[in-house]
C-alpha atoms as a PDB file:
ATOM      1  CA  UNK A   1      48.863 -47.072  -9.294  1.00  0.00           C
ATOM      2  CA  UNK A   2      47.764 -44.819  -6.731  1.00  0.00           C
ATOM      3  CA  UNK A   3      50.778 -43.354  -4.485  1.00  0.00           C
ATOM      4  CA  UNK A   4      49.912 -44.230  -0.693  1.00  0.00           C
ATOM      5  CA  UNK A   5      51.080 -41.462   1.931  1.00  0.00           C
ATOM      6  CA  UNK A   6      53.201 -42.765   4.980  1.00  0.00           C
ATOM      7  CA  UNK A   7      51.503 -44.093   7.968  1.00  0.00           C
ATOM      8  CA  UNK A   8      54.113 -43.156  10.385  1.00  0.00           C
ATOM      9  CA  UNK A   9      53.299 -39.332  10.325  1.00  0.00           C
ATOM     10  CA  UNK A  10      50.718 -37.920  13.043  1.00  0.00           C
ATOM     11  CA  UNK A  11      47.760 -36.507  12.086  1.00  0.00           C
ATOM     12  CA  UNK A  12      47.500 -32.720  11.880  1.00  0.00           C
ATOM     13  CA  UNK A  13      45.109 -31.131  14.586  1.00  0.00           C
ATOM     14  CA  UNK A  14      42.493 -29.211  13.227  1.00  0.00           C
ATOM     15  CA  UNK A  15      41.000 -26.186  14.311  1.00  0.00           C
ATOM     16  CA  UNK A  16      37.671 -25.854  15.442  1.00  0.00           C
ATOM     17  CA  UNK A  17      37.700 -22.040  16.235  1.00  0.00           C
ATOM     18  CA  UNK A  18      36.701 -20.729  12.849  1.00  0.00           C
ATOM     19  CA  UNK A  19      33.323 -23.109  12.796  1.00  0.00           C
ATOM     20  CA  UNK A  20      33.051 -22.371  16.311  1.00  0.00           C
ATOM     21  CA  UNK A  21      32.960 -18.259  15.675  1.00  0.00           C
ATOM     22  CA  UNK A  22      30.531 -18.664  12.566  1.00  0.00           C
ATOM     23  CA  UNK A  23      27.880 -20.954  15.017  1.00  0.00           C
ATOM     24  CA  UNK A  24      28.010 -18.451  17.659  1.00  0.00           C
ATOM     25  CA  UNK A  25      27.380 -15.823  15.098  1.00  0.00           C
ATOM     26  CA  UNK A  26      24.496 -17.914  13.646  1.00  0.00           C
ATOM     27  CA  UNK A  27      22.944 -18.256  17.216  1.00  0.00           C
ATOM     28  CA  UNK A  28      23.248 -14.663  18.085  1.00  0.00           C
ATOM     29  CA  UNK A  29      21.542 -13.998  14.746  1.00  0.00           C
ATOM     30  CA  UNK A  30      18.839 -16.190  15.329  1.00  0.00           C
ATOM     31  CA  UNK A  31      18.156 -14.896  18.758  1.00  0.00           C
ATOM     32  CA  UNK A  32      18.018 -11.284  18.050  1.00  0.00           C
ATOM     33  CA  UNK A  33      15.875 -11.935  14.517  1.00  0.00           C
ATOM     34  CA  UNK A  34      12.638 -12.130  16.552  1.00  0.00           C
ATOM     35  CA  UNK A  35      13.080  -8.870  18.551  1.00  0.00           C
ATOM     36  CA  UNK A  36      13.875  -7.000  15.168  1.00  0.00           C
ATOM     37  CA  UNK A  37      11.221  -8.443  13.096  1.00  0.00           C
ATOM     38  CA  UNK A  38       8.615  -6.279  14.745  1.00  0.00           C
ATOM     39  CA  UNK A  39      10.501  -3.234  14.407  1.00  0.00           C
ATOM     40  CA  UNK A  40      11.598  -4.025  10.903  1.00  0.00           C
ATOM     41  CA  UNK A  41       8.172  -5.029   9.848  1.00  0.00           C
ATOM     42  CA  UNK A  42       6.419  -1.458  11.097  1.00  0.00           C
ATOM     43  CA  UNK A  43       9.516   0.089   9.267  1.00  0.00           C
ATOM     44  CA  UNK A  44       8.578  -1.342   6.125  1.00  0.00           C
ATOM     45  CA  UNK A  45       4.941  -1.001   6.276  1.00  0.00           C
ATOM     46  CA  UNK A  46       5.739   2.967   6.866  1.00  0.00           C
ATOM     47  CA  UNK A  47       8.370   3.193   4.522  1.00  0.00           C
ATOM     48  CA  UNK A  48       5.674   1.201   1.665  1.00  0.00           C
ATOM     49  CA  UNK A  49       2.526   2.262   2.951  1.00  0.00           C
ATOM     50  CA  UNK A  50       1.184  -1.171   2.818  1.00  0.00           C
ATOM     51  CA  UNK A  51      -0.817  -2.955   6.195  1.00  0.00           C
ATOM     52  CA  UNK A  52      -1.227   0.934   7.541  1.00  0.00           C
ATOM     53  CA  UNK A  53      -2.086   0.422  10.888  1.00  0.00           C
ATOM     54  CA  UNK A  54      -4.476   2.317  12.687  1.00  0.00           C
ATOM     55  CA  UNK A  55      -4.264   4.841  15.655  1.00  0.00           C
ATOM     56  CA  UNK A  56      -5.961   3.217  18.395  1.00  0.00           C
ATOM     57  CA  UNK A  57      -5.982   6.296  20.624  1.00  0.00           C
ATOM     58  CA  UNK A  58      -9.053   8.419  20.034  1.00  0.00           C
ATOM     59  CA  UNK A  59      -9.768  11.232  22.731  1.00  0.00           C
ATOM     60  CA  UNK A  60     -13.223  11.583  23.441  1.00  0.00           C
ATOM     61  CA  UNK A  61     -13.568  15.476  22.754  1.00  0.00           C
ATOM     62  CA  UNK A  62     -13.027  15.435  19.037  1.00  0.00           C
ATOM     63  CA  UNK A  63     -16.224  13.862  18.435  1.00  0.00           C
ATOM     64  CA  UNK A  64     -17.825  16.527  20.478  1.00  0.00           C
ATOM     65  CA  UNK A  65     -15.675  19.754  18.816  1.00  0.00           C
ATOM     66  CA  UNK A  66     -16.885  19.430  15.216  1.00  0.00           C
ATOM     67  CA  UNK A  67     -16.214  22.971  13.495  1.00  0.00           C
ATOM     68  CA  UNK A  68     -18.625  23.914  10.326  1.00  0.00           C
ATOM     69  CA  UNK A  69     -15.922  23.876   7.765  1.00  0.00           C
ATOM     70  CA  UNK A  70     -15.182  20.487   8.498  1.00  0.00           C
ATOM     71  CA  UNK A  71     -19.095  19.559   8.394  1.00  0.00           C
ATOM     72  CA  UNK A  72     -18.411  20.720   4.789  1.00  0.00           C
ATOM     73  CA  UNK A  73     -15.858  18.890   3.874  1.00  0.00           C
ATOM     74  CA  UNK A  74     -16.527  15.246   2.780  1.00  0.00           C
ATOM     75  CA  UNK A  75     -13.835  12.343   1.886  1.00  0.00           C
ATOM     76  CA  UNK A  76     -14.973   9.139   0.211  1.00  0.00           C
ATOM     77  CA  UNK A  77     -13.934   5.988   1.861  1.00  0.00           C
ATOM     78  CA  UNK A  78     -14.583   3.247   0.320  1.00  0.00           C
ATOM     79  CA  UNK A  79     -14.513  -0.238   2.249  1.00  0.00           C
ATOM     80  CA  UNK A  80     -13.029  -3.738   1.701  1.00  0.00           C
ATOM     81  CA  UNK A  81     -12.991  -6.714   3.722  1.00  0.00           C
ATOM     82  CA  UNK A  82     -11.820 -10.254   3.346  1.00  0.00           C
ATOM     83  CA  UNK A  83     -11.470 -13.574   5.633  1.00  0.00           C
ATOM     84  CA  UNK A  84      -8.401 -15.243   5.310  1.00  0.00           C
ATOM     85  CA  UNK A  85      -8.326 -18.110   3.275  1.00  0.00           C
ATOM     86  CA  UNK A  86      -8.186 -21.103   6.212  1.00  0.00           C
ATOM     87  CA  UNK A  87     -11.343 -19.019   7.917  1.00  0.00           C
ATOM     88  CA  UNK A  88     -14.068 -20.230   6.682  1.00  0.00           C
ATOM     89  CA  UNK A  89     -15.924 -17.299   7.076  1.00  0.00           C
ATOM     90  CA  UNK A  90     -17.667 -14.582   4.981  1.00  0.00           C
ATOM     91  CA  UNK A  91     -17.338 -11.047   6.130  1.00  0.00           C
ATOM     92  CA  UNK A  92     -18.572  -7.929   3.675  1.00  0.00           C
ATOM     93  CA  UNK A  93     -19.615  -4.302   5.043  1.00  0.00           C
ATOM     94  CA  UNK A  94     -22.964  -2.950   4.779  1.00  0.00           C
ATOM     95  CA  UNK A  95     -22.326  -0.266   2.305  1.00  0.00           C
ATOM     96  CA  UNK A  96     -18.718  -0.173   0.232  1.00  0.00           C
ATOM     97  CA  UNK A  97     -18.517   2.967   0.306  1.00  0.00           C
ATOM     98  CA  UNK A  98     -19.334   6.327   2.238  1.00  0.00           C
ATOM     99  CA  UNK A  99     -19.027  10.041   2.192  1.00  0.00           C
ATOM    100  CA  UNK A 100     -17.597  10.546   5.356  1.00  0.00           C
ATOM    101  CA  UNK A 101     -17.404  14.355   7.420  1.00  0.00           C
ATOM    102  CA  UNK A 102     -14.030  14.929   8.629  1.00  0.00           C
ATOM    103  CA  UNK A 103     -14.415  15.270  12.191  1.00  0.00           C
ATOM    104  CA  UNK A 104     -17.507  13.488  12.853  1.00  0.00           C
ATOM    105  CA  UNK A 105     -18.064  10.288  14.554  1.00  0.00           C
ATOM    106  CA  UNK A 106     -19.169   7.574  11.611  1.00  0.00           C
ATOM    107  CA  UNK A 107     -20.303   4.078  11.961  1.00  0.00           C
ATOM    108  CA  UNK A 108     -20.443   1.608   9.765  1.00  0.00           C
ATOM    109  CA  UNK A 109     -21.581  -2.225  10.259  1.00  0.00           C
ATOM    110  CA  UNK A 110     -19.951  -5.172   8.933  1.00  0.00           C
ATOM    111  CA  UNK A 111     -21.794  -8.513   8.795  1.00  0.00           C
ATOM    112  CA  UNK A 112     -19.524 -11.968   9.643  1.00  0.00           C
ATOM    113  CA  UNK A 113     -20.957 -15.655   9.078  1.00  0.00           C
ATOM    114  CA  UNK A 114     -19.378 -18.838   9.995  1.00  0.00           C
ATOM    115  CA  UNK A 115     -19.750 -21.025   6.792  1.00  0.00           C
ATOM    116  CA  UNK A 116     -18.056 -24.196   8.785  1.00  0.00           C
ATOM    117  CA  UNK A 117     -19.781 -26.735  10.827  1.00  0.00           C
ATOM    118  CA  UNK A 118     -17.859 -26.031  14.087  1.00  0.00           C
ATOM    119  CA  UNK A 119     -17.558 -23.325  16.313  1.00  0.00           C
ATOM    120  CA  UNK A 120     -14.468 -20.614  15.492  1.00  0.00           C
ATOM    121  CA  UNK A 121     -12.738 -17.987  17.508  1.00  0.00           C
ATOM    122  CA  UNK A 122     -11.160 -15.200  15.192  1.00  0.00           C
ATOM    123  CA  UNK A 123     -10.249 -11.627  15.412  1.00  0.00           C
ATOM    124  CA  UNK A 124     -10.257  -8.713  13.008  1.00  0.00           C
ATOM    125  CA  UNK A 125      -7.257  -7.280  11.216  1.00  0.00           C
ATOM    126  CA  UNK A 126      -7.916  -3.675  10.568  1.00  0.00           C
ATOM    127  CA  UNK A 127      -6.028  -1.984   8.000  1.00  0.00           C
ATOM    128  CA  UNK A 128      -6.397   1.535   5.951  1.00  0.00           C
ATOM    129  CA  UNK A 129      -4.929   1.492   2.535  1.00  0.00           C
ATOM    130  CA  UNK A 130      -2.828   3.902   1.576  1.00  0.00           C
ATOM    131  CA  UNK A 131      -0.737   3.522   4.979  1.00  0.00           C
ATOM    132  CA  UNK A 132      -0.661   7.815   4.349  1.00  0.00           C
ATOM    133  CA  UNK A 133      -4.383   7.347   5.997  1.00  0.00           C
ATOM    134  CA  UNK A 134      -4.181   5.419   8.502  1.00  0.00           C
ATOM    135  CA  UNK A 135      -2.816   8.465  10.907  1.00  0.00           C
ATOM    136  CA  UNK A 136      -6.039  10.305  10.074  1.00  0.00           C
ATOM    137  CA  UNK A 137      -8.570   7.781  11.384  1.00  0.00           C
ATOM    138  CA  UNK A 138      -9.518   7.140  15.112  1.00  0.00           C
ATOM    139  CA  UNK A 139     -11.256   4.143  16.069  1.00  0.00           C
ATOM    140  CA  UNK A 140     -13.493   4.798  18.587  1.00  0.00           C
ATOM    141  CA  UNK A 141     -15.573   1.130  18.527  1.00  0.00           C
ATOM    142  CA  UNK A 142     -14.501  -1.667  16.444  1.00  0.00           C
ATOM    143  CA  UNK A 143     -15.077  -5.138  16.764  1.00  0.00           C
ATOM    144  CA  UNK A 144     -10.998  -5.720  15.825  1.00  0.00           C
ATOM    145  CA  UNK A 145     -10.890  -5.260  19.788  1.00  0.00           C
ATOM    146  CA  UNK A 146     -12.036  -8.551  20.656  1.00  0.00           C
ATOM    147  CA  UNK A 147     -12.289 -11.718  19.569  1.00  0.00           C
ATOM    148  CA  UNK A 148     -15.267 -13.037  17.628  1.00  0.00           C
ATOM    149  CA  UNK A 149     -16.898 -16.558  18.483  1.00  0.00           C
ATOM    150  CA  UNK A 150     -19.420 -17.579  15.905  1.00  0.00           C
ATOM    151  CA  UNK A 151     -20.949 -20.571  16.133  1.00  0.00           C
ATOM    152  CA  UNK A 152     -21.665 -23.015  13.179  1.00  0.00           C
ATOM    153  CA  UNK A 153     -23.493 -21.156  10.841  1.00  0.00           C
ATOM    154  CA  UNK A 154     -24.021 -18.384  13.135  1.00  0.00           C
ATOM    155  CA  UNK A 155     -23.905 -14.733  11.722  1.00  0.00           C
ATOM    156  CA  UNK A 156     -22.856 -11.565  13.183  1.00  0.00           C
ATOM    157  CA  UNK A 157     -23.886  -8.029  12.907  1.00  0.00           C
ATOM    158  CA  UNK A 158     -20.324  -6.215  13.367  1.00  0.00           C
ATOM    159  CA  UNK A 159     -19.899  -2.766  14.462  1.00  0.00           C
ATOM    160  CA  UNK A 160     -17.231  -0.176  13.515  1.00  0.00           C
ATOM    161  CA  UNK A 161     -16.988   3.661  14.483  1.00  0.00           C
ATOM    162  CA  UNK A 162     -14.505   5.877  13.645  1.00  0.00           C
ATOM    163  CA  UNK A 163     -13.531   9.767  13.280  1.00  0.00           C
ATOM    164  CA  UNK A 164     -11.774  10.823   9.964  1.00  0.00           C
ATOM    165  CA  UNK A 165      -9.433  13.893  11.459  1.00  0.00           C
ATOM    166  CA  UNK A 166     -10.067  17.526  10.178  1.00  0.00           C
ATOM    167  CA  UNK A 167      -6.631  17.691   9.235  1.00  0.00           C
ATOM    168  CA  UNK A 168      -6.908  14.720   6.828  1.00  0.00           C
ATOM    169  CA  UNK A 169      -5.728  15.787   3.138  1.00  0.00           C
ATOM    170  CA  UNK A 170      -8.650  16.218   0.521  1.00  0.00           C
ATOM    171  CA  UNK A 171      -7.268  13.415  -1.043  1.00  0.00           C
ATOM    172  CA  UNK A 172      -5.018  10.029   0.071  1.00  0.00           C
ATOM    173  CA  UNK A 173      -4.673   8.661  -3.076  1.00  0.00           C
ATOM    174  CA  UNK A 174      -1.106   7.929  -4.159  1.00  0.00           C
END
């Protein structure tokens, strides 16, 4: 038989203050996690090298100060691009790689096609793999700037330009 405690006995009060201090904590979390997650996001890229961004600044005098020992020096960059996989787009540069002159203005096209049958906005993601390169290029054109509207099976000729800094290592492999 089960034992049956006394009705006569008030019931205890419970306190709410513990639950009340873990909520507020939970809120404050949540509140604050969007303002970090930029910050924390660059930090990792930096600190992993992966999704370098690129330096969008690019003064308009080092295309036009090109010294002769950086005419001589040449870096191979070699190019990659891919649509997301709920674009239904194609996107592929002209050549996949390039001998590039540090210092000098290069341009490169990339071609874009709408494979859908409906109009689509997108924009360009630029990134430079290994993040240790993406300080040394400037992008002085690039279709990442704007958004892209292609039509239903509309394609694009897509322009790119860029200087490769003189002070970019001989080599940015890991």
């Amino acid at each position: 038989m089960t034992e049956q405690l006394p009705t006569d006995q008030p019931p205890q009060r419970v306190s709410h203050k513990k639950l009340l201090v873990r909520c507020g904590v939970v809120v404050v979390c949540m509140s604050a996690f969007p303002f970090a997650s930029i910050p924390l996001y660059q930090a990792f890229c930096n600190w992993t090298g992966l999704n370098g961004k690129i330096d969008l600044s690019a003064p308009a005098e080092m295309s036009e100060r090109i010294r002769d020992e950086s005419k001589q020096r040449t870096i191979t960059v070699e190019f990659v691009a891919d649509a997301s996989l709920n674009l239904p787009w194609t996107l592929k540069p002209e050549v996949t790689q390039m001998k590039v002159n540090l210092g000098e203005s290069t341009r490169i096209n990339f071609y874009a096609e709408n494979t859908s049958s409906r109009n689509i906005i997108a924009r360009a993601v630029p990134s430079v793999s290994p993040g240790q390169g993406s300080p040394h290029f400037k992008k002085t054109q690039c279709f990442c700037f704007d958004n892209i509207q292609l039509k239903a099976g509309e394609k694009l000729e897509c322009r790119w330009c860029f200087i490769l800094m003189r002070t970019s290592p001989v080599t940015l492999l890991p």
